[in-house]
Protein backbone atom coordinates (compact mmCIF):
# COMPACT_ATOMS: atom_id res chain seq x y z
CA UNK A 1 -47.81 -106.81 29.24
CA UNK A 2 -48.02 -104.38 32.17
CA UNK A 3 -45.25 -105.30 35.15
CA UNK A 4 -45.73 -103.06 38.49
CA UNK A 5 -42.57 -103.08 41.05
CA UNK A 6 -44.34 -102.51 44.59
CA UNK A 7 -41.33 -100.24 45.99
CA UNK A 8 -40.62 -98.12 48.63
CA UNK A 9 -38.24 -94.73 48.42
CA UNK A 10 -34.36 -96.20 48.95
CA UNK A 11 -34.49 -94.20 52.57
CA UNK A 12 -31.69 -94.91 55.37
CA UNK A 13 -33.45 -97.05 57.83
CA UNK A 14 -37.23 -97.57 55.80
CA UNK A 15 -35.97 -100.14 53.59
CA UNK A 16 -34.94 -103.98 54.10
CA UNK A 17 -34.96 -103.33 58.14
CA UNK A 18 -34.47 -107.03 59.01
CA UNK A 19 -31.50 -106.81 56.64
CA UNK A 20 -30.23 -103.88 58.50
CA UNK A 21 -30.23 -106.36 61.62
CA UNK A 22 -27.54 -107.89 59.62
CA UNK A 23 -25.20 -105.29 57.59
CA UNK A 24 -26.61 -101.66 59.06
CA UNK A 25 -28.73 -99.46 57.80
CA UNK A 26 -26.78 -98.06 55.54
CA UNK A 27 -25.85 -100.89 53.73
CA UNK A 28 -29.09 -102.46 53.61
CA UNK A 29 -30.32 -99.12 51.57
CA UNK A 30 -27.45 -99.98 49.00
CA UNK A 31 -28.35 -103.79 48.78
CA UNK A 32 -32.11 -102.56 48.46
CA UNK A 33 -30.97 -100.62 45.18
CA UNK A 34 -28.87 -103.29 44.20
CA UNK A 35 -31.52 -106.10 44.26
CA UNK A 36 -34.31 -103.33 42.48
CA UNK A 37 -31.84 -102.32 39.49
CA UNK A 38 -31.14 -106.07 39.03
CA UNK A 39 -34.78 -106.92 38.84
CA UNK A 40 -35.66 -103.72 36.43
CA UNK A 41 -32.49 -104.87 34.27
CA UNK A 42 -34.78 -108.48 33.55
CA UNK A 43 -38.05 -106.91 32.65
CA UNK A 44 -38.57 -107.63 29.06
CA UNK A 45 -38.22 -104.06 27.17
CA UNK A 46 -41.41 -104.31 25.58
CA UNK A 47 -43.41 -104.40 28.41
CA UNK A 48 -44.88 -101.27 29.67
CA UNK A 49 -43.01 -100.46 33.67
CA UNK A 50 -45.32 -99.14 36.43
CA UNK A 51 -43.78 -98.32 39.89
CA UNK A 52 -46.19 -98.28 42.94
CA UNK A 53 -44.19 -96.70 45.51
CA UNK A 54 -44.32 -95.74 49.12
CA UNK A 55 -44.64 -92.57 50.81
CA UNK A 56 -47.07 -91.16 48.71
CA UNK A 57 -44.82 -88.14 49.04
CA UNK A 58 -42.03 -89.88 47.43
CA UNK A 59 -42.85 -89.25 43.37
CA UNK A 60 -39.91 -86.94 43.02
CA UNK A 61 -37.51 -89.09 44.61
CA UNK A 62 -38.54 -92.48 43.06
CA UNK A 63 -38.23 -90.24 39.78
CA UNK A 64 -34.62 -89.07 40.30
CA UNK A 65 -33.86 -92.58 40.85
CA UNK A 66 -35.61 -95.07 38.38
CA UNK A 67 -35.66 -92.46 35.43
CA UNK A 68 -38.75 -90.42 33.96
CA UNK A 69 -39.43 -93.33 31.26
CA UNK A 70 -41.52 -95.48 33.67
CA UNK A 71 -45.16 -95.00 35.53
CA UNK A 72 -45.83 -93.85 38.83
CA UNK A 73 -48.84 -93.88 41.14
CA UNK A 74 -48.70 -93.71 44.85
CA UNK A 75 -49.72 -96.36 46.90
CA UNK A 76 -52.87 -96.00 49.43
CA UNK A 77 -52.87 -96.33 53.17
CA UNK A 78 -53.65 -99.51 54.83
CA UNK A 79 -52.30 -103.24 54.53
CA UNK A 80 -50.26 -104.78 51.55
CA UNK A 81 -53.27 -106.33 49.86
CA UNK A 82 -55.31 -103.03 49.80
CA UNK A 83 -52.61 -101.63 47.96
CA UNK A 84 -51.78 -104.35 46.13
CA UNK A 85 -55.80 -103.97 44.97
CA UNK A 86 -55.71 -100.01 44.57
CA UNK A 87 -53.02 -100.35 42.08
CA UNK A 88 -55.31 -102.65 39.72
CA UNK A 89 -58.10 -100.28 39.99
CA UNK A 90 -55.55 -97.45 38.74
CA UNK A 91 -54.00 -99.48 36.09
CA UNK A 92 -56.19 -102.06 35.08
CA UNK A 93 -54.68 -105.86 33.84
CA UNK A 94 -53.88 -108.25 32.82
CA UNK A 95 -50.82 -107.28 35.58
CA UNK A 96 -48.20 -108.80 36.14
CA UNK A 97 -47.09 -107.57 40.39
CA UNK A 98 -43.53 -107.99 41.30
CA UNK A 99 -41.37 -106.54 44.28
CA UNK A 100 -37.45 -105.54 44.90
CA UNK A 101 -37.04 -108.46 46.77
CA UNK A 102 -36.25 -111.38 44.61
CA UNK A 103 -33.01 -111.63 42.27
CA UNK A 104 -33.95 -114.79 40.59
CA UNK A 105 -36.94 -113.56 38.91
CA UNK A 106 -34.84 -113.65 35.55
CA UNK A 107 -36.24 -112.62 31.95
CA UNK A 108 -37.08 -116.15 31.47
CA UNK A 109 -38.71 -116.56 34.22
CA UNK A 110 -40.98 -113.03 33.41
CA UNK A 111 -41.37 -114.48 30.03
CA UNK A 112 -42.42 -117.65 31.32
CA UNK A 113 -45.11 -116.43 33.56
CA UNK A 114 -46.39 -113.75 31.47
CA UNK A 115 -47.12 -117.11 28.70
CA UNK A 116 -49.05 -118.56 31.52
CA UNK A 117 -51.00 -115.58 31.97
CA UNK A 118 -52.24 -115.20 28.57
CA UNK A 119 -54.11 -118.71 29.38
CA UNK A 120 -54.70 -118.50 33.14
CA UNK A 121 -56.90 -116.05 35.43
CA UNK A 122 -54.42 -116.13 38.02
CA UNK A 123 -50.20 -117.01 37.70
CA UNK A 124 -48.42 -116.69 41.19
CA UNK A 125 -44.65 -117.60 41.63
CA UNK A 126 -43.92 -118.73 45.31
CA UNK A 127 -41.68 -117.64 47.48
CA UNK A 128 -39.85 -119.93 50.02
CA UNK A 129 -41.38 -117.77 53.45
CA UNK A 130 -44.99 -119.26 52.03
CA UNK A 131 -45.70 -115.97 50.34
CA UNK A 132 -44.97 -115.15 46.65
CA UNK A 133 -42.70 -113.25 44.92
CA UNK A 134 -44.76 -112.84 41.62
CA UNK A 135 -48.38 -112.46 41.27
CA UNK A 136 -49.96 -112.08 37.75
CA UNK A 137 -54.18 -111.16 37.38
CA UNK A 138 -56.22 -111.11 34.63
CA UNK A 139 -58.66 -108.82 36.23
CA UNK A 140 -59.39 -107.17 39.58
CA UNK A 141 -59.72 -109.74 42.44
CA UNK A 142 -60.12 -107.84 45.33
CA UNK A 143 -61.21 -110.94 47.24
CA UNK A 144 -58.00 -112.45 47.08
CA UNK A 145 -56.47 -109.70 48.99
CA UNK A 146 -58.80 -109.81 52.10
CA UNK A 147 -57.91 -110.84 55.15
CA UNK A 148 -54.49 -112.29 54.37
CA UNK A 149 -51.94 -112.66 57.40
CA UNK A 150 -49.38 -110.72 55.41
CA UNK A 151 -45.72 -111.12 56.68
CA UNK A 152 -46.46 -114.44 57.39
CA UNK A 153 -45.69 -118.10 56.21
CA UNK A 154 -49.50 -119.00 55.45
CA UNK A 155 -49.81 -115.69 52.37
CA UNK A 156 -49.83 -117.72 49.45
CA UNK A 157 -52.20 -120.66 51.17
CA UNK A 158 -54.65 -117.96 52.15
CA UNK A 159 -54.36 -116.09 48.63
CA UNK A 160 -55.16 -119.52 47.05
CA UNK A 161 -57.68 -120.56 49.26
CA UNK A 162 -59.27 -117.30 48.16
CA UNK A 163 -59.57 -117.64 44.35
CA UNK A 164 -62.94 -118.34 42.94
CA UNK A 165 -63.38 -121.96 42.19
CA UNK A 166 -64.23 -121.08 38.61
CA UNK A 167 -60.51 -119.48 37.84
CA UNK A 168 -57.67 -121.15 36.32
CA UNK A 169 -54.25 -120.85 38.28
CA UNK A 170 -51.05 -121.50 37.32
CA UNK A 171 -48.77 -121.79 40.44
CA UNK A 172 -44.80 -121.98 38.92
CA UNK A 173 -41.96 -123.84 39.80
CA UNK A 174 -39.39 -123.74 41.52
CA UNK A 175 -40.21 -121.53 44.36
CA UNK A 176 -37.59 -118.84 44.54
CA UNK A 177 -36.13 -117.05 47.46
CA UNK A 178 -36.73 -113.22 48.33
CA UNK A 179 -34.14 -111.12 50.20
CA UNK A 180 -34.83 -110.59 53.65
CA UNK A 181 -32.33 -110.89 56.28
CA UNK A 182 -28.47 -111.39 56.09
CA UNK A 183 -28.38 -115.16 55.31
CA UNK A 184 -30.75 -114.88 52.29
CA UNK A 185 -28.40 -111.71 51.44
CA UNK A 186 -25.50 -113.80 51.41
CA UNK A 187 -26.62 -116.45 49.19
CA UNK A 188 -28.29 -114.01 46.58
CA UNK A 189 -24.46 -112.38 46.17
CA UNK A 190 -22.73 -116.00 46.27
CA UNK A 191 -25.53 -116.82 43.47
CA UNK A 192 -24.75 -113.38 42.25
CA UNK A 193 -21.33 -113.57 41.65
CA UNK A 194 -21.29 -116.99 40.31
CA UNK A 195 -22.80 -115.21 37.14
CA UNK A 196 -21.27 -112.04 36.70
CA UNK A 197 -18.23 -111.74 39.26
CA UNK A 198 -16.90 -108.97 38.27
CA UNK A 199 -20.49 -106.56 38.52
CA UNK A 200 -22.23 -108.00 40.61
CA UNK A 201 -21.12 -107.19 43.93
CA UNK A 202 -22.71 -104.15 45.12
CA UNK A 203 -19.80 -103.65 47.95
């Protein structure tokens, strides 16, 4: 299985911005690495890692970070689902997209909807904002990317509304909850450190 993290270079004050609202900018950029290492630390090891990141300028950077044993490719210009589309051109499927946003996507969970995947076109995890937080394709859709109101509550309506009629989807349960702004923050660290109290705190 192929998993690519749609991620942007850990920069002061270009990453989790609402969050910075909350806890600075600084801090945000730490609880951005935070929530990315904990989702890389849940991919299955077998599966092959592809980062999509964002300046295309960033390679180096995303390298010195996340390690030379993963993929990179740049992302293109233009809204989330062109990229989201450019990547499957580049790397082909089945594909399994996931962001740095969501610390309940556990190795069950991957496992779970990677299963699905093997007998569904389409396997999308919801998020609680009406988006998703995990989107796995069979094959190139680029349909299902066009003209979504991205960044808003109607993204995974619209993406669904948008699959051809002859696809199978699997839509999982529950929907989980990405991190956006300082309440979500707080209850991904409370969640957190009910697990692992010790490690998980990244303060």
């Amino acid at each position: 299985m192929k998993v690519c993290l749609m991620l942007k270079a850990p920069r002061i004050g270009f990453v989790k911005t609402r969050l910075a609202a909350g806890i600075g900018a600084s801090a945000a950029r730490e609880a951005y690495l935070w929530l990315v290492e904990i989702q890389l630390r849940a991919l299955p090891t077998e599966w092959e890692t592809i980062v999509a990141f964002a300046p295309a300028d960033a390679e180096a950077e995303m390298r010195e970070w996340l390690g030379p044993s993963l993929g990179y490719v740049a992302q293109c210009e233009g809204d989330l689902g062109a990229r989201l589309d450019h990547v499957v051109r580049e790397v082909g499927g089945p594909l399994i997209f996931l962001g740095g946003d969501c610390p309940y996507l556990t190795a069950e969970r991957l496992h779970d909807a990677a299963a699905d995947l093997a007998t569904h076109h389409v396997v999308i995890w919801p998020a609680l904002d009406g988006g998703y937080c995990l989107l796995g394709l069979r094959e190139r859709l680029p349909e299902i990317f066009e003209g979504i109101s991205w960044g808003g509550d109607s993204v995974l309506a619209e993406t669904l509304q948008r699959i051809p009629a002859d696809l199978t989807v699997r839509i999982m349960d529950p929907p989980l909850e990405d991190v956006d702004d300082l309440s979500s923050w707080e209850r991904a660290l409370a969640s957190a450190c009910r697990q692992t109290p010790r490690e998980s705190d990244p303060t």
